[in-house]
C-alpha atoms as a PDB file:
ATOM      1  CA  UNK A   1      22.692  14.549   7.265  1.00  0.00           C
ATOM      2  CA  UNK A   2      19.536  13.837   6.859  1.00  0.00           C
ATOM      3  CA  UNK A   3      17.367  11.025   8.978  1.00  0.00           C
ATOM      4  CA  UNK A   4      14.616   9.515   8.304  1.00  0.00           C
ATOM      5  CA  UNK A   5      11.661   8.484  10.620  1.00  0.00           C
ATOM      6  CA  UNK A   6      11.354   4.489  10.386  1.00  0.00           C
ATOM      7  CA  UNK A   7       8.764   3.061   9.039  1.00  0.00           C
ATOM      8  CA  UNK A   8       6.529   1.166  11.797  1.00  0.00           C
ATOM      9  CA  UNK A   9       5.179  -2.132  10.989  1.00  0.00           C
ATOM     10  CA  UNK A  10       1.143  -1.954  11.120  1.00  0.00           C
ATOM     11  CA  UNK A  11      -1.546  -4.896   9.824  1.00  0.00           C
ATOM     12  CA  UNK A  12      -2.278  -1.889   7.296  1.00  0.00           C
ATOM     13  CA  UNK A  13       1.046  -1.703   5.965  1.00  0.00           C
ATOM     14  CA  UNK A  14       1.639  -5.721   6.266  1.00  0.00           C
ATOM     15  CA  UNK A  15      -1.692  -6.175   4.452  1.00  0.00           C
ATOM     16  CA  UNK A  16      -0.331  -3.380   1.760  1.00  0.00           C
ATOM     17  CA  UNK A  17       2.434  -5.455   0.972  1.00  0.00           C
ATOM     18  CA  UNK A  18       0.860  -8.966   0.792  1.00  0.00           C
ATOM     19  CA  UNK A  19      -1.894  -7.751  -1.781  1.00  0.00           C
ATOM     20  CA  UNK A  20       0.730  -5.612  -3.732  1.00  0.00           C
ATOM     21  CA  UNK A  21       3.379  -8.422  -3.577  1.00  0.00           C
ATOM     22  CA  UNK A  22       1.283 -11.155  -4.534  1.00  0.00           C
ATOM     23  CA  UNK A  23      -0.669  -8.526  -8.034  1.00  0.00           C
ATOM     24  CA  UNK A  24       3.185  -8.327  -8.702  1.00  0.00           C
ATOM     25  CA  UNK A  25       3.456 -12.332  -9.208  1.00  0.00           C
ATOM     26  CA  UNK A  26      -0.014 -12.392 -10.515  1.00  0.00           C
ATOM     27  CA  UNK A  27       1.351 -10.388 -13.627  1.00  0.00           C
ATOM     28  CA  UNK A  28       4.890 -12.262 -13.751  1.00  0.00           C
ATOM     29  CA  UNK A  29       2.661 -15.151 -14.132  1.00  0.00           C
ATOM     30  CA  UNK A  30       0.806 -13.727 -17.322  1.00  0.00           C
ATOM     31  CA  UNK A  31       3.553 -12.661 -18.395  1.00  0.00           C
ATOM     32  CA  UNK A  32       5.249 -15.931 -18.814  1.00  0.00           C
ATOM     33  CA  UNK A  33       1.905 -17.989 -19.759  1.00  0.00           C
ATOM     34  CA  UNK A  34       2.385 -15.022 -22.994  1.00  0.00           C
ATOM     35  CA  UNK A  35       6.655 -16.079 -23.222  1.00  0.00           C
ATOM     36  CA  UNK A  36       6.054 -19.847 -22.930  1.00  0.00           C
ATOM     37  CA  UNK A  37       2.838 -21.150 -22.798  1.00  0.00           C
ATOM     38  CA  UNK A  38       3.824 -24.460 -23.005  1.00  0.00           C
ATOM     39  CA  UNK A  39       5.838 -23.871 -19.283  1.00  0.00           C
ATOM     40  CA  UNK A  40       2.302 -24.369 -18.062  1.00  0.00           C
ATOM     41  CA  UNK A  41       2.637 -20.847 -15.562  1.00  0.00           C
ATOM     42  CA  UNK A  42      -0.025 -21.533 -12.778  1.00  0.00           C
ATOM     43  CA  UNK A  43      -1.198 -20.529  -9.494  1.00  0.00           C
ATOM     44  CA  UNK A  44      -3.482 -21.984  -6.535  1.00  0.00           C
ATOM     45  CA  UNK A  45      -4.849 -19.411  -3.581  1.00  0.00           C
ATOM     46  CA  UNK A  46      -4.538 -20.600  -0.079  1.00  0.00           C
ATOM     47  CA  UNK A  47      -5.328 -19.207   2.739  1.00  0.00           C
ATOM     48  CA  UNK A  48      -4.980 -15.718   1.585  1.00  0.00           C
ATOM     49  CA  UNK A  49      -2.270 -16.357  -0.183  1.00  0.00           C
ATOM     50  CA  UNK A  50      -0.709 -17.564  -3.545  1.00  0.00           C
ATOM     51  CA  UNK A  51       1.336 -20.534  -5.038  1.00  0.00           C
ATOM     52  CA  UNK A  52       2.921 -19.845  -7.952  1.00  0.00           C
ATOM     53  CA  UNK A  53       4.292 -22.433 -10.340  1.00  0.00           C
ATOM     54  CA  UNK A  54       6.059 -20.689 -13.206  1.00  0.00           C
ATOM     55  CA  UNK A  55       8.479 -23.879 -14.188  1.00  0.00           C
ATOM     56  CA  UNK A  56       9.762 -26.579 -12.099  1.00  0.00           C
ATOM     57  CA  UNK A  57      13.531 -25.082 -11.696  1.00  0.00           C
ATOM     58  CA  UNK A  58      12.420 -21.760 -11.477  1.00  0.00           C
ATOM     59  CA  UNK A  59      13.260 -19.898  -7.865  1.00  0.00           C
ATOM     60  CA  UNK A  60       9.923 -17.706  -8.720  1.00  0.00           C
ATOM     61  CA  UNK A  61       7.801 -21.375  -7.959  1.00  0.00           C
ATOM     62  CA  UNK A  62       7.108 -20.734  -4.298  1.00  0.00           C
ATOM     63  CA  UNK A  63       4.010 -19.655  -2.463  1.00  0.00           C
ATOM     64  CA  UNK A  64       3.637 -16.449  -0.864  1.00  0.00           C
ATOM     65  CA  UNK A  65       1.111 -14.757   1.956  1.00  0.00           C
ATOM     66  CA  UNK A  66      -0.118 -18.138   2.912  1.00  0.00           C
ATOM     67  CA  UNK A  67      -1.662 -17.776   6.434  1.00  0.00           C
ATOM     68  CA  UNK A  68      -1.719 -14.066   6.629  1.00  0.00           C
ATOM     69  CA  UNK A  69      -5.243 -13.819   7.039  1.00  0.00           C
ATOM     70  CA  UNK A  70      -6.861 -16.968   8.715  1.00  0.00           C
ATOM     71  CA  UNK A  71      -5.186 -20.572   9.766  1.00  0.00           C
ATOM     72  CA  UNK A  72      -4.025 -22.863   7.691  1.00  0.00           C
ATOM     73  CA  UNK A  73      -5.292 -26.453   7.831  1.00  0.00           C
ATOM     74  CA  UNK A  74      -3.755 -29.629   6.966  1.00  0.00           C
ATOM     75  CA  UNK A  75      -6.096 -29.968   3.771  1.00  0.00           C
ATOM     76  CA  UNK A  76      -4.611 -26.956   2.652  1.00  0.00           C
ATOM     77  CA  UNK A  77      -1.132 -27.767   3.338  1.00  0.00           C
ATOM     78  CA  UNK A  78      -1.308 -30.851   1.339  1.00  0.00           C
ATOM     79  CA  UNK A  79      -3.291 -29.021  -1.844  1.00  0.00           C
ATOM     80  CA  UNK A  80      -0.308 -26.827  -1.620  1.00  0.00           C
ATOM     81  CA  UNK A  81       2.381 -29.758  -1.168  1.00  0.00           C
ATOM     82  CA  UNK A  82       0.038 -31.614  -4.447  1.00  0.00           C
ATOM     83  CA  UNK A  83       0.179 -28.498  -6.794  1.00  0.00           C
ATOM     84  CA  UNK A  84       4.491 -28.336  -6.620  1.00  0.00           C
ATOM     85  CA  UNK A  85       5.198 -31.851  -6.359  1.00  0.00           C
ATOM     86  CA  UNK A  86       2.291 -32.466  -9.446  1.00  0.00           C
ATOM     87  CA  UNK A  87       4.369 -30.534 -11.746  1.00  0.00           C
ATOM     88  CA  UNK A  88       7.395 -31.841 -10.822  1.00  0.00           C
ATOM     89  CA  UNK A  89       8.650 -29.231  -8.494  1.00  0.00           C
ATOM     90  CA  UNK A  90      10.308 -28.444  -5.023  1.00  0.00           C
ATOM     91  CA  UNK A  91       7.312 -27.064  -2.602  1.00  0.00           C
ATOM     92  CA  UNK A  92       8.511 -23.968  -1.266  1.00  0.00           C
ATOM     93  CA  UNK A  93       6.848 -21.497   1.171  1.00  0.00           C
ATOM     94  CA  UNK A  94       7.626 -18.069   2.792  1.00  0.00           C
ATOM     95  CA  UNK A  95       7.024 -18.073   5.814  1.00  0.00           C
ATOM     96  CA  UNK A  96       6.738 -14.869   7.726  1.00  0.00           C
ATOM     97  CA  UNK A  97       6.334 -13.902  11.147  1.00  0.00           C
ATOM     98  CA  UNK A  98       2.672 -12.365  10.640  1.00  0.00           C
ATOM     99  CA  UNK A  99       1.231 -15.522   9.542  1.00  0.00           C
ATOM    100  CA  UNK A 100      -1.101 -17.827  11.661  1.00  0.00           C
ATOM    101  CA  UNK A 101       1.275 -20.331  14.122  1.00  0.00           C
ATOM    102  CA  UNK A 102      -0.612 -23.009  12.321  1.00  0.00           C
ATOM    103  CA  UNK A 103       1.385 -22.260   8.919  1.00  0.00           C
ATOM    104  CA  UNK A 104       4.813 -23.182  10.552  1.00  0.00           C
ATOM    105  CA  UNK A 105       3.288 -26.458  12.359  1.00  0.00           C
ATOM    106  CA  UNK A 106       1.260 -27.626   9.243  1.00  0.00           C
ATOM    107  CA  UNK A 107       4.473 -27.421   7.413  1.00  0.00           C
ATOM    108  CA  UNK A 108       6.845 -29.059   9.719  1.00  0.00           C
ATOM    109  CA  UNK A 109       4.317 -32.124  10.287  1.00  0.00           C
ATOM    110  CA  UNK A 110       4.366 -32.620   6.685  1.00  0.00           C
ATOM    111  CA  UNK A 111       8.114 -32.532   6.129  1.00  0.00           C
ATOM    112  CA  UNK A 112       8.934 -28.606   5.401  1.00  0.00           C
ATOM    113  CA  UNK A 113      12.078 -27.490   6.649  1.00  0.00           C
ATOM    114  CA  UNK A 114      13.464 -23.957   6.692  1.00  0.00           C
ATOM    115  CA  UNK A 115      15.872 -23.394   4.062  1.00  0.00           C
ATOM    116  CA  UNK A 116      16.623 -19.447   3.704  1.00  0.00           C
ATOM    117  CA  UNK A 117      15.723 -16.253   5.096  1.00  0.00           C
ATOM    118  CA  UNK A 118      15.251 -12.830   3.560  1.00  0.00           C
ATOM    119  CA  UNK A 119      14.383  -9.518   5.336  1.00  0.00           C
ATOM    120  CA  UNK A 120      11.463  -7.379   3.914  1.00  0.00           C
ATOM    121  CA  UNK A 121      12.119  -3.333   4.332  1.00  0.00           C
ATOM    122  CA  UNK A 122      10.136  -0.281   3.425  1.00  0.00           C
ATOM    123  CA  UNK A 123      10.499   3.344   3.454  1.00  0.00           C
ATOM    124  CA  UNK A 124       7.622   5.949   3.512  1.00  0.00           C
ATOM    125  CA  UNK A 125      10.932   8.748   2.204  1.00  0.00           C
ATOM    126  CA  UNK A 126      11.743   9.831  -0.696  1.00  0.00           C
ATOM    127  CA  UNK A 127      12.812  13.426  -1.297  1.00  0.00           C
ATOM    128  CA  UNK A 128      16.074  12.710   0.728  1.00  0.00           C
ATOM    129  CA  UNK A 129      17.411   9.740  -1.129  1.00  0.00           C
ATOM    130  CA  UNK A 130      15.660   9.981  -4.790  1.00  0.00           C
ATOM    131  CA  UNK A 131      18.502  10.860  -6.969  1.00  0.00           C
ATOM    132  CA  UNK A 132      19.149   9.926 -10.783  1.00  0.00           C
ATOM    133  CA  UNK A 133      22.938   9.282 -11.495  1.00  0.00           C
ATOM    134  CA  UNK A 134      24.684   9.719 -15.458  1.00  0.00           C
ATOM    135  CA  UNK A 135      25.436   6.176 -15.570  1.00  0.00           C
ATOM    136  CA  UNK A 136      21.426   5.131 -14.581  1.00  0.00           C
ATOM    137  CA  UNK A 137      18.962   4.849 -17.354  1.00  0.00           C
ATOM    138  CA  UNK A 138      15.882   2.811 -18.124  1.00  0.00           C
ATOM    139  CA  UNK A 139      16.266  -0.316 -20.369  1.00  0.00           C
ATOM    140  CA  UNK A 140      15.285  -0.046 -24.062  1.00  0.00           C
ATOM    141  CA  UNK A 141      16.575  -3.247 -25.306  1.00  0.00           C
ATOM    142  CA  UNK A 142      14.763  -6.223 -22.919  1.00  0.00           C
ATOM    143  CA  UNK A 143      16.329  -9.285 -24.352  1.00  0.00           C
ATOM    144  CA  UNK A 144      19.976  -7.402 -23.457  1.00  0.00           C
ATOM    145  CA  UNK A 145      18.657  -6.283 -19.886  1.00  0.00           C
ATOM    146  CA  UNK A 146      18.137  -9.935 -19.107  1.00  0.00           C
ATOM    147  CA  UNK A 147      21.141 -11.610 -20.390  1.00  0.00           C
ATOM    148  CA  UNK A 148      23.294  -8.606 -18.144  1.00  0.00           C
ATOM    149  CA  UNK A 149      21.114  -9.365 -15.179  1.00  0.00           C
ATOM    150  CA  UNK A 150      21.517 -12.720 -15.619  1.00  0.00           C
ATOM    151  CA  UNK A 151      24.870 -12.299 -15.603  1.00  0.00           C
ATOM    152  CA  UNK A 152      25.271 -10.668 -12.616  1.00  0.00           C
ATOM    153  CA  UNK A 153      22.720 -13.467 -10.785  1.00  0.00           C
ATOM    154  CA  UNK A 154      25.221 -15.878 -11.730  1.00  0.00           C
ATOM    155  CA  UNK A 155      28.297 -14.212 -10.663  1.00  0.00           C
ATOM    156  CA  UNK A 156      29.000 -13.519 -14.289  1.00  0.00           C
ATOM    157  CA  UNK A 157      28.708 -17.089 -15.015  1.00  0.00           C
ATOM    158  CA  UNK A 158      27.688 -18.570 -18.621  1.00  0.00           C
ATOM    159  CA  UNK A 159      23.545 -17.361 -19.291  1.00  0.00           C
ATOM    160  CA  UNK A 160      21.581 -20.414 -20.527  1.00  0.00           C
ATOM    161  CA  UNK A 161      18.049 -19.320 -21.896  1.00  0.00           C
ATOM    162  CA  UNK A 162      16.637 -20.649 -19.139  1.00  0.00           C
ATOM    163  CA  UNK A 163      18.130 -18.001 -16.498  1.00  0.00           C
ATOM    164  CA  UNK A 164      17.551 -14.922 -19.870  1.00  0.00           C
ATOM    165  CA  UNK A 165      14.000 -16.612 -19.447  1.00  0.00           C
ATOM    166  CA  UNK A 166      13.353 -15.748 -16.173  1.00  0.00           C
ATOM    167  CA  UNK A 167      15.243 -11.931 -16.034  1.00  0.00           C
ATOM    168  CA  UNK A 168      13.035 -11.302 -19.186  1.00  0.00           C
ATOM    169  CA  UNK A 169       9.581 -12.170 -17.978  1.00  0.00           C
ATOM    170  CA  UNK A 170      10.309  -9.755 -14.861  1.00  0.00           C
ATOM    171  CA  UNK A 171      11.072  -7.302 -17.018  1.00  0.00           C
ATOM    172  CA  UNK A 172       8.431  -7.686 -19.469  1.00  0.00           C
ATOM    173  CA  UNK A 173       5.785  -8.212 -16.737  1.00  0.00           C
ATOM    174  CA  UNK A 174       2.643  -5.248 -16.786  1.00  0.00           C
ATOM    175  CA  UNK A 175       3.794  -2.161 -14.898  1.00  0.00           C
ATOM    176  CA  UNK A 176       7.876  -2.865 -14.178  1.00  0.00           C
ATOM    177  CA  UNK A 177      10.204  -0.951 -15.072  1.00  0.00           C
ATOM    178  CA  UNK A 178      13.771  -1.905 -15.876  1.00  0.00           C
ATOM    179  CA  UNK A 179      16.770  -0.049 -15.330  1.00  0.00           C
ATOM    180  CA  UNK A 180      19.909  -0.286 -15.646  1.00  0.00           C
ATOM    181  CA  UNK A 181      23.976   0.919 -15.638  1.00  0.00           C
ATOM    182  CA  UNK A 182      25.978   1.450 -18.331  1.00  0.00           C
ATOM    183  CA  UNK A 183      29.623   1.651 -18.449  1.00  0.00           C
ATOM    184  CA  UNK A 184      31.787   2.196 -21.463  1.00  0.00           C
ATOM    185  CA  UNK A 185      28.635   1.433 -23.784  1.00  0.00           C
ATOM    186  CA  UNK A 186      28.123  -2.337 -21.788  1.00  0.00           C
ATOM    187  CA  UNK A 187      25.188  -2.926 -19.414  1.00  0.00           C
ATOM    188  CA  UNK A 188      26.831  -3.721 -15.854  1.00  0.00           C
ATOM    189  CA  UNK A 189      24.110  -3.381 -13.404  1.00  0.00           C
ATOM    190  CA  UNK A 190      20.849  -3.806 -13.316  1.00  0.00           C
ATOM    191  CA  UNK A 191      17.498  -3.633 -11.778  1.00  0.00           C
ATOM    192  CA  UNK A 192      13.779  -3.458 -11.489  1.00  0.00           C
ATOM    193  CA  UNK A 193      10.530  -1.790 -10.175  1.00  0.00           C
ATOM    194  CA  UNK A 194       6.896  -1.455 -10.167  1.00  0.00           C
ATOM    195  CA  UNK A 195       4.277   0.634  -8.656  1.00  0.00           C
ATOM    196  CA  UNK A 196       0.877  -0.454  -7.657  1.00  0.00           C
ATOM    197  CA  UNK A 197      -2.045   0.978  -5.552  1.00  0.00           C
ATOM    198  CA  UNK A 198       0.789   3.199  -3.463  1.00  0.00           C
ATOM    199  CA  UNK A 199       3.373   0.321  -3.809  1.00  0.00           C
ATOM    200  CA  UNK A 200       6.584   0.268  -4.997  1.00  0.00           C
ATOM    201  CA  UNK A 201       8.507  -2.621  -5.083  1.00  0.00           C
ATOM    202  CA  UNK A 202      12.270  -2.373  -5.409  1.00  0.00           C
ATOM    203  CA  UNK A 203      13.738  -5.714  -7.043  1.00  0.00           C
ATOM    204  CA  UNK A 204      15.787  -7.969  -9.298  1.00  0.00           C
ATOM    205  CA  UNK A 205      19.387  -5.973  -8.789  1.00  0.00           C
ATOM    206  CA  UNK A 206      22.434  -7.548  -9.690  1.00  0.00           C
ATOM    207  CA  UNK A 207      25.924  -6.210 -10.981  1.00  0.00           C
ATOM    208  CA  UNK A 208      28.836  -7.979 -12.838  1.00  0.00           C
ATOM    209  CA  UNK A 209      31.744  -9.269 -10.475  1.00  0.00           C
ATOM    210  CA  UNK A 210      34.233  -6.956 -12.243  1.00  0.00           C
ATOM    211  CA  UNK A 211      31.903  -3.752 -11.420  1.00  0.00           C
ATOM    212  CA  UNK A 212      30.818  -4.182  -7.901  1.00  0.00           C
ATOM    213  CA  UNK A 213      32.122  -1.819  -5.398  1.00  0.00           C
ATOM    214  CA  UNK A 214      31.617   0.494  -7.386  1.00  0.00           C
ATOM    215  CA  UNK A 215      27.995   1.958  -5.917  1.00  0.00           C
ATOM    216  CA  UNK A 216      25.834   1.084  -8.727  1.00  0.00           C
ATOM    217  CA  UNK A 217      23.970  -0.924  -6.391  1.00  0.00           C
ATOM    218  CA  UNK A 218      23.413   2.268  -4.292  1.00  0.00           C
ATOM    219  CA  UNK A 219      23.165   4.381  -7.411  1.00  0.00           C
ATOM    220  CA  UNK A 220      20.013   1.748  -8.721  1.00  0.00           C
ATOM    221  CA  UNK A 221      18.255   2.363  -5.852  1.00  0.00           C
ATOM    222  CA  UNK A 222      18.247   6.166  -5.385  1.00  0.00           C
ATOM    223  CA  UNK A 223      17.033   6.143  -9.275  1.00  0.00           C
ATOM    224  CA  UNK A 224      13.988   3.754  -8.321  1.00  0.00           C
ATOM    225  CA  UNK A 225      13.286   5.843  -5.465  1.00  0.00           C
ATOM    226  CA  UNK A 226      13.147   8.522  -7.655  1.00  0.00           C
ATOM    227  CA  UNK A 227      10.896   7.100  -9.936  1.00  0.00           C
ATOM    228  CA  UNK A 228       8.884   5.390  -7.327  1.00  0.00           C
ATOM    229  CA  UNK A 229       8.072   9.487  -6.148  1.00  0.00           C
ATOM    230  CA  UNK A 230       7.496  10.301  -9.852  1.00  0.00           C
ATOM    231  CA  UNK A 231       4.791   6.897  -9.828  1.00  0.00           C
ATOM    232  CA  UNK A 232       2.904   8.454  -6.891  1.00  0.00           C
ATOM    233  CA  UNK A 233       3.857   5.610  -4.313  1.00  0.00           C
ATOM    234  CA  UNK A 234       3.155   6.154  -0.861  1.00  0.00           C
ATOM    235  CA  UNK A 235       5.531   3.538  -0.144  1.00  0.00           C
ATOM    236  CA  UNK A 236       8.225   1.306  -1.011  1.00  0.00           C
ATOM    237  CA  UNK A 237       9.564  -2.474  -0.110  1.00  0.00           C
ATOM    238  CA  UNK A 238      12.530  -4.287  -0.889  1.00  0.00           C
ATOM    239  CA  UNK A 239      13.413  -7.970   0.150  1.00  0.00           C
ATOM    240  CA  UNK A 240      17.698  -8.619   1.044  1.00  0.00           C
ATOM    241  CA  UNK A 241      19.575 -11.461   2.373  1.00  0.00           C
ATOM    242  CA  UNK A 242      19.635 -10.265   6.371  1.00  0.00           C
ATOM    243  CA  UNK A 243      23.642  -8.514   7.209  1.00  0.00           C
ATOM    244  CA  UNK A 244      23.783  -8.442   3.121  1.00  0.00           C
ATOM    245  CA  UNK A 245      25.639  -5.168   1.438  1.00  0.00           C
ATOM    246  CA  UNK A 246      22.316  -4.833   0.028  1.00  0.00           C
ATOM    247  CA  UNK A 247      20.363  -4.379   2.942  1.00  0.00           C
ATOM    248  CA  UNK A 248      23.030  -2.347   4.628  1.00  0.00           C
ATOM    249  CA  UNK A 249      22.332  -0.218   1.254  1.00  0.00           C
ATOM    250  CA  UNK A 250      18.663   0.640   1.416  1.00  0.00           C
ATOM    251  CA  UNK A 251      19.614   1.216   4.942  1.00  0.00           C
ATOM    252  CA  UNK A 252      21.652   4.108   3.672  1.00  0.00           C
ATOM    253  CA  UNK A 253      18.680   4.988   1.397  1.00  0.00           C
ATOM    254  CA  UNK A 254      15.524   5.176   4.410  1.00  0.00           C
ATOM    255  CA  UNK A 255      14.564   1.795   4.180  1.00  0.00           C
ATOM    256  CA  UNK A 256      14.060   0.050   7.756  1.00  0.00           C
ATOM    257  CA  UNK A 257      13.884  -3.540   8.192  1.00  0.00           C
ATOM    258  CA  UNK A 258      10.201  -4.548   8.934  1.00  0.00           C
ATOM    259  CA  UNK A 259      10.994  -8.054   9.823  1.00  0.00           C
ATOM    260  CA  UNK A 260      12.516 -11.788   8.554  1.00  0.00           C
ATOM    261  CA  UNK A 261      10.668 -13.910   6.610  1.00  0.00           C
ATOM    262  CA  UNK A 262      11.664 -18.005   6.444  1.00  0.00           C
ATOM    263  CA  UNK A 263      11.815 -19.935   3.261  1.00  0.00           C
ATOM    264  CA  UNK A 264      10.608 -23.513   3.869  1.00  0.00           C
ATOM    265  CA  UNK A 265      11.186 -26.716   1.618  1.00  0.00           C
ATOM    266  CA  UNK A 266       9.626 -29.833   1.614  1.00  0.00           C
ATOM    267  CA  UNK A 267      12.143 -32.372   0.143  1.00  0.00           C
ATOM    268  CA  UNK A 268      11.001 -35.383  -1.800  1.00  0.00           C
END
């Protein structure tokens, strides 16, 4: 069997990610000003990073890269805290482990409190894992793509617009691509990418209850990895809930886990 080399966490690769991560929400952003203008999509910079507000229920409304490239002060902190809680929504802030000590205090003296934690991976290998599989096949209908990954966000759950909303601005955003598995004619599984500057970013997977198991997760992400080679990436990165089946899954694909990033909430 093949193994692959793991990917070492560097400032170069950790900067990489910030500036391809946060062009990524920069476009979702656009994107949904063009769906719903009257949502009032917005962002604020901050200390090298970005807040975006993209509707006051939405679980895309959280700021990323803050204090990844200088301290954060207390002015800043409370700009941030002003732009959520302005538009009627939670603050919400990753975290991560690279950022400037002063990010975690700021927060905690002004009521954050950690509330999740995800793990970001990345894999420099491709040849090994990219593989397309029958079932696998890019999306041609967008408004369907959403409602199935909708589905499969919500446990196959009933879809209000709200939650097609969201799954159709990622996939309608500049540069993703959106695949997806089909099964006796019906979309089961799906999933997203992008590629930028040497980037790709693996996201947005879900599968119906009744069809997990099955390795369409698995089967989603050798596909993107082949297409990620086809894009010219140098890299890719994924997020996953830490001792998650999908972690353990770009595991089995190359991916290494680069380190855990905190969600913090300040409640009102």
């Amino acid at each position: 069997m093949f193994e692959s080399t793991p990917v070492l966490l560097t400032p170069e690769l950790a900067e990489a990610i910030r500036r391809a991560e946060i062009a990524g929400i920069r476009c979702a952003i656009e994107t949904a000003r063009r769906l719903r203008p009257n949502i009032g999509a917005e962002s604020l910079e901050v200390s090298g990073g970005l807040a975006a507000f993209i509707g006051p229920d939405s679980p895309l409304s959280e700021a990323f890269g803050v204090g990844t490239l200088a301290p954060v002060t207390a002015d800043e902190i409370a700009a941030l805290t002003e732009f959520y809680e302005s538009r009627a929504s939670t603050p919400r802030v990753f975290v991560s482990p690279l950022a400037d000590p002063t990010l975690g205090t700021g927060l905690a003296a002004a009521g954050y409190a950690p509330t999740e934690y995800e793990n970001v991976l990345a894999s420099d290998t491709f040849e090994a894992y990219a593989r397309h599989d029958d079932r696998v096949c890019e999306a041609s209908d967008a408004h369907a793509w959403a409602r199935a990954s909708a589905g499969g966000f919500l446990d196959g759950g009933a879809v209000t617009p709200d939650d097609e909303f969201l799954a159709l601005m990622l996939a309608s955003s500049e540069g993703v691509i959106a695949v997806e598995a089909v099964v006796d004619g019906a979309i089961v599984a799906t999933a997203a990418m992008d590629a930028r500057d040497g980037c790709a970013a693996l996201f947005a997977a879900s599968t119906l209850p009744a069809f997990r198991g099955k390795g369409l997760h698995l089967a989603l992400i050798a596909d993107r990895v082949a297409r990620a080679r086809g894009a010219g990436a140098r890299f890719m990165r994924a997020t996953a809930r830490p001792g998650s089946s999908s972690e353990r899954n770009f595991h089995r694909c190359g991916f290494t886990t680069l380190y855990t990033r905190s969600l913090w909430e300040r409640k009102r």
